[in-house]
N, C-alpha and C. Protein backbone atom coordinates (compact mmCIF):
# COMPACT_ATOMS: atom_id res chain seq x y z
N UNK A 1 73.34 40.84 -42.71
CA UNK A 1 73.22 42.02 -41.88
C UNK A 1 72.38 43.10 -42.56
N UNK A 2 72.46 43.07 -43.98
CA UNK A 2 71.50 44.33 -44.20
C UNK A 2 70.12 44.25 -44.21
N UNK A 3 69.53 42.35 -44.14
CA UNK A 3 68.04 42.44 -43.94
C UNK A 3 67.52 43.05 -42.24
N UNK A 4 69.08 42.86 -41.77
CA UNK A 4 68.69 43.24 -40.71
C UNK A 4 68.27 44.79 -40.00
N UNK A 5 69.31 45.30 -40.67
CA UNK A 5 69.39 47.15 -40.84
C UNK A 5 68.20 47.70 -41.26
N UNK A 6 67.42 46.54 -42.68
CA UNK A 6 66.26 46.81 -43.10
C UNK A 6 65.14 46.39 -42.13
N UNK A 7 65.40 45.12 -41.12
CA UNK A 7 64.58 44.87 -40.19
C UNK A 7 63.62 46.31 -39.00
N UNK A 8 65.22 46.55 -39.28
CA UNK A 8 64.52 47.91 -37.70
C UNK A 8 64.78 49.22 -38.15
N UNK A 9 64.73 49.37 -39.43
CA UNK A 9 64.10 50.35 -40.18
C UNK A 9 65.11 51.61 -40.47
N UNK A 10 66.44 51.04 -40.75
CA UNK A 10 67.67 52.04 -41.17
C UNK A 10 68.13 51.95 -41.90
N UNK A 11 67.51 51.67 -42.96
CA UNK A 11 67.34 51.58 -44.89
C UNK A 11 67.39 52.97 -45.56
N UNK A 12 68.38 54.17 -45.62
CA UNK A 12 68.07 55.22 -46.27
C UNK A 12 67.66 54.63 -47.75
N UNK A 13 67.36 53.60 -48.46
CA UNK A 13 67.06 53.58 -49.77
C UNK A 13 65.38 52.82 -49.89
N UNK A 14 64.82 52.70 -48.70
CA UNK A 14 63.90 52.51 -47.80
C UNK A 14 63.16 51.23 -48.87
N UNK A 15 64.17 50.22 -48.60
CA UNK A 15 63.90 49.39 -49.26
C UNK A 15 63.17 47.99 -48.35
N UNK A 16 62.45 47.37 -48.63
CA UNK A 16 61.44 46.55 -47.22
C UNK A 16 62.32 45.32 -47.62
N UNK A 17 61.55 44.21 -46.23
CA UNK A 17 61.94 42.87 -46.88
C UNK A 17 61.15 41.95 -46.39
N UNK A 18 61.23 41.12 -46.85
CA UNK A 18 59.88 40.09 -47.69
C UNK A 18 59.65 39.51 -46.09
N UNK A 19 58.24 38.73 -46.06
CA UNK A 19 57.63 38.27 -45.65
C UNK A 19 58.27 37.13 -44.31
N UNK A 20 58.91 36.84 -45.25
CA UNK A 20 59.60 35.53 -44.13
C UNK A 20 60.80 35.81 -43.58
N UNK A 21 61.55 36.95 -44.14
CA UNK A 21 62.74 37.57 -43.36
C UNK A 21 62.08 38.18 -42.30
N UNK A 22 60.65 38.84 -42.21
CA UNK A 22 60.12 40.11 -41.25
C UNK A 22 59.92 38.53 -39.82
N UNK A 23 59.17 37.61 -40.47
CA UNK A 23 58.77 36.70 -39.26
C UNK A 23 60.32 36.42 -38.40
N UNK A 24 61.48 35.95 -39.32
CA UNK A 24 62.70 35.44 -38.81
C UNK A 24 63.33 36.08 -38.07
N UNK A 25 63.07 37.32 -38.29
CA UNK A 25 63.91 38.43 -37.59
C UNK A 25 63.38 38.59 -36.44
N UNK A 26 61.90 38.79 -36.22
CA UNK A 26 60.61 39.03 -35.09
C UNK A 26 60.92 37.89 -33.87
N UNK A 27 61.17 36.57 -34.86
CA UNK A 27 61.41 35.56 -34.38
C UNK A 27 62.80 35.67 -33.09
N UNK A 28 63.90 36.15 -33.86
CA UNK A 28 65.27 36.28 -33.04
C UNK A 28 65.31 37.29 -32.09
N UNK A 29 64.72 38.00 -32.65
CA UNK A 29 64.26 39.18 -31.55
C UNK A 29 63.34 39.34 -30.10
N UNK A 30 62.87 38.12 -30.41
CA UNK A 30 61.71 37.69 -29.45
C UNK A 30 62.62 36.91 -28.88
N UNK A 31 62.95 35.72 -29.27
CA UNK A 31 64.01 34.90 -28.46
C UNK A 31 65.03 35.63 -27.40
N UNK A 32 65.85 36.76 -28.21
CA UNK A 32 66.72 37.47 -27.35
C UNK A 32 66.34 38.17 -25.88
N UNK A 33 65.07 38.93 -26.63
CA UNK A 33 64.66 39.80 -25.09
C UNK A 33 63.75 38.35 -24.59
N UNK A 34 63.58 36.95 -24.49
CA UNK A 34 63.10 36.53 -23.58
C UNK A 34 63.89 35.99 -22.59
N UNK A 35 65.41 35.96 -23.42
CA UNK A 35 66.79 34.86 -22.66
C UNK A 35 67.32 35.92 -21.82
N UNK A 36 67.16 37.66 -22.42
CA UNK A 36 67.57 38.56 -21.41
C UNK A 36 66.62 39.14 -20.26
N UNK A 37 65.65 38.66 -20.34
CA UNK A 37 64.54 39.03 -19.06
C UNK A 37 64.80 37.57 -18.18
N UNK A 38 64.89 36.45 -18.70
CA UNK A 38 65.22 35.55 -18.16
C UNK A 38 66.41 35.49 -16.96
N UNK A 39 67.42 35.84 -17.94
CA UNK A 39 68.77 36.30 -16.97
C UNK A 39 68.88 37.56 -16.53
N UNK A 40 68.11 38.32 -16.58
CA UNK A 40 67.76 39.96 -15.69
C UNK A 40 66.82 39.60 -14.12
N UNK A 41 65.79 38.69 -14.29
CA UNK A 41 65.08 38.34 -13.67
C UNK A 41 64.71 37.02 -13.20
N UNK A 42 65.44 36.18 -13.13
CA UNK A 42 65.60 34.84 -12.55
C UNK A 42 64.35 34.51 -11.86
N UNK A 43 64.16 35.03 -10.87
CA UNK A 43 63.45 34.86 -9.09
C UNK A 43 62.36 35.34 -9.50
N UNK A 44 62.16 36.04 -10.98
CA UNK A 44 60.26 36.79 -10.46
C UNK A 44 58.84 35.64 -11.14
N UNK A 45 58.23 35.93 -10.85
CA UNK A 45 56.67 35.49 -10.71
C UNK A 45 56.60 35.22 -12.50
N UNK A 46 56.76 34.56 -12.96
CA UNK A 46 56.16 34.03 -14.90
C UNK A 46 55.43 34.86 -15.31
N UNK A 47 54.09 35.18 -14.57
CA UNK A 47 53.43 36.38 -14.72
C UNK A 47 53.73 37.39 -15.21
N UNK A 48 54.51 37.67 -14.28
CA UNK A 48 55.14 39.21 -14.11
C UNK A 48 56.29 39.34 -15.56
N UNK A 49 56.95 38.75 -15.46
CA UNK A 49 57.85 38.30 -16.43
C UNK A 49 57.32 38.36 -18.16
N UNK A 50 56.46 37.80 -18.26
CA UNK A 50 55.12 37.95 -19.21
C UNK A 50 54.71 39.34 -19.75
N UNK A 51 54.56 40.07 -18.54
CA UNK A 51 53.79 41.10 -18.84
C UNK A 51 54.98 42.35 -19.02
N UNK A 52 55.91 41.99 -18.52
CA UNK A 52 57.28 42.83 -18.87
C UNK A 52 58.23 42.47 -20.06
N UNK A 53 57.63 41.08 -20.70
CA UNK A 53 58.16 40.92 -22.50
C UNK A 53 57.39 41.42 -22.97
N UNK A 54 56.03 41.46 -22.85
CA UNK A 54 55.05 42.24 -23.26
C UNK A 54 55.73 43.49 -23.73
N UNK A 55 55.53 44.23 -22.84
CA UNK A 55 55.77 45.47 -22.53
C UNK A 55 57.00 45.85 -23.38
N UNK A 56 58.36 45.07 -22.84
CA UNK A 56 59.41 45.82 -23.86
C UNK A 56 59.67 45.50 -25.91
N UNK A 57 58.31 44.24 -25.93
CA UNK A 57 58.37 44.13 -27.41
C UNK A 57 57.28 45.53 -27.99
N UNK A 58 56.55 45.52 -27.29
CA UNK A 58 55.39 46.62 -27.98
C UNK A 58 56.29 47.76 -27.51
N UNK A 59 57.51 47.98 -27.02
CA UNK A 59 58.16 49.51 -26.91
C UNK A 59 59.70 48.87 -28.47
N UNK A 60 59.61 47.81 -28.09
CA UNK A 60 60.76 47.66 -29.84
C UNK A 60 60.37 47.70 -30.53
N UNK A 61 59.04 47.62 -31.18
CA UNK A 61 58.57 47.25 -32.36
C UNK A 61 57.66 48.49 -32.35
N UNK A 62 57.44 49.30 -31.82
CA UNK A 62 56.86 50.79 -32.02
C UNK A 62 58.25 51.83 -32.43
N UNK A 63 59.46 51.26 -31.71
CA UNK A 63 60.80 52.17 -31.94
C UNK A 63 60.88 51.77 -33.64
N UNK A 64 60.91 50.08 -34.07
CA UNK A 64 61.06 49.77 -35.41
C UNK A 64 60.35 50.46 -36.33
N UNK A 65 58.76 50.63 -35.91
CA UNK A 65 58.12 51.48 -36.54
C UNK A 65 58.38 53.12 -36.72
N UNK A 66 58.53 53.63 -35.78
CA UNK A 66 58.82 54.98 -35.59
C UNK A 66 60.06 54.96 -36.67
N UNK A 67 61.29 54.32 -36.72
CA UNK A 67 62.53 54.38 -37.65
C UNK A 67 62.01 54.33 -39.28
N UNK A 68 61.10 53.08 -39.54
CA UNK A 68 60.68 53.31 -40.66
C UNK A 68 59.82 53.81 -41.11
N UNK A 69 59.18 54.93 -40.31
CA UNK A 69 58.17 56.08 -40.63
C UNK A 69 59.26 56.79 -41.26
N UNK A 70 60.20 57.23 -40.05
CA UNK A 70 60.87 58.44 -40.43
C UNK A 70 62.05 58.33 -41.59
N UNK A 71 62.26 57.12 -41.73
CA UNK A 71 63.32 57.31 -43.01
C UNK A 71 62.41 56.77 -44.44
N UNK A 72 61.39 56.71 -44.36
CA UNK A 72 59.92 56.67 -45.35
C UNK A 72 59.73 57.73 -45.70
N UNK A 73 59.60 59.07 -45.12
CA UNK A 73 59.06 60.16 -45.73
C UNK A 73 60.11 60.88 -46.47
């Protein structure tokens, strides 16, 4: 759990983590919001669906960023 805390950037000792924890984590994270757009959205167009994982990974992974800006400085 704490590579994970360190994953999305709530490390007050703002300590990083390595290379293959960042992919694993990216990894589970991606899996999750695709099984929950999946079961949010059953009936819509693949497309569409696509462009709305899109959408909510580049708004998680800008929030991840934004967290470890701010507990960085």
């Amino acid at each position: 759990m704490d590579s994970l805390k360190r994953f999305f950037g709530f490390d007050p000792e703002r300590r990083g983590i390595s290379t293959s924890a960042s992919l694993f984590w990216s990894l589970v994270v991606s899996l999750g919001v695709s099984i929950i757009l999946r079961a949010l959205l059953p009936g819509m167009n693949p497309l569409f669906r696509i462009v709305v994982f899109f959408g909510v990974m580049f708004a998680l992974f800008s929030w991840i960023d934004r967290n470890r800006r701010r507990n960085s400085s």
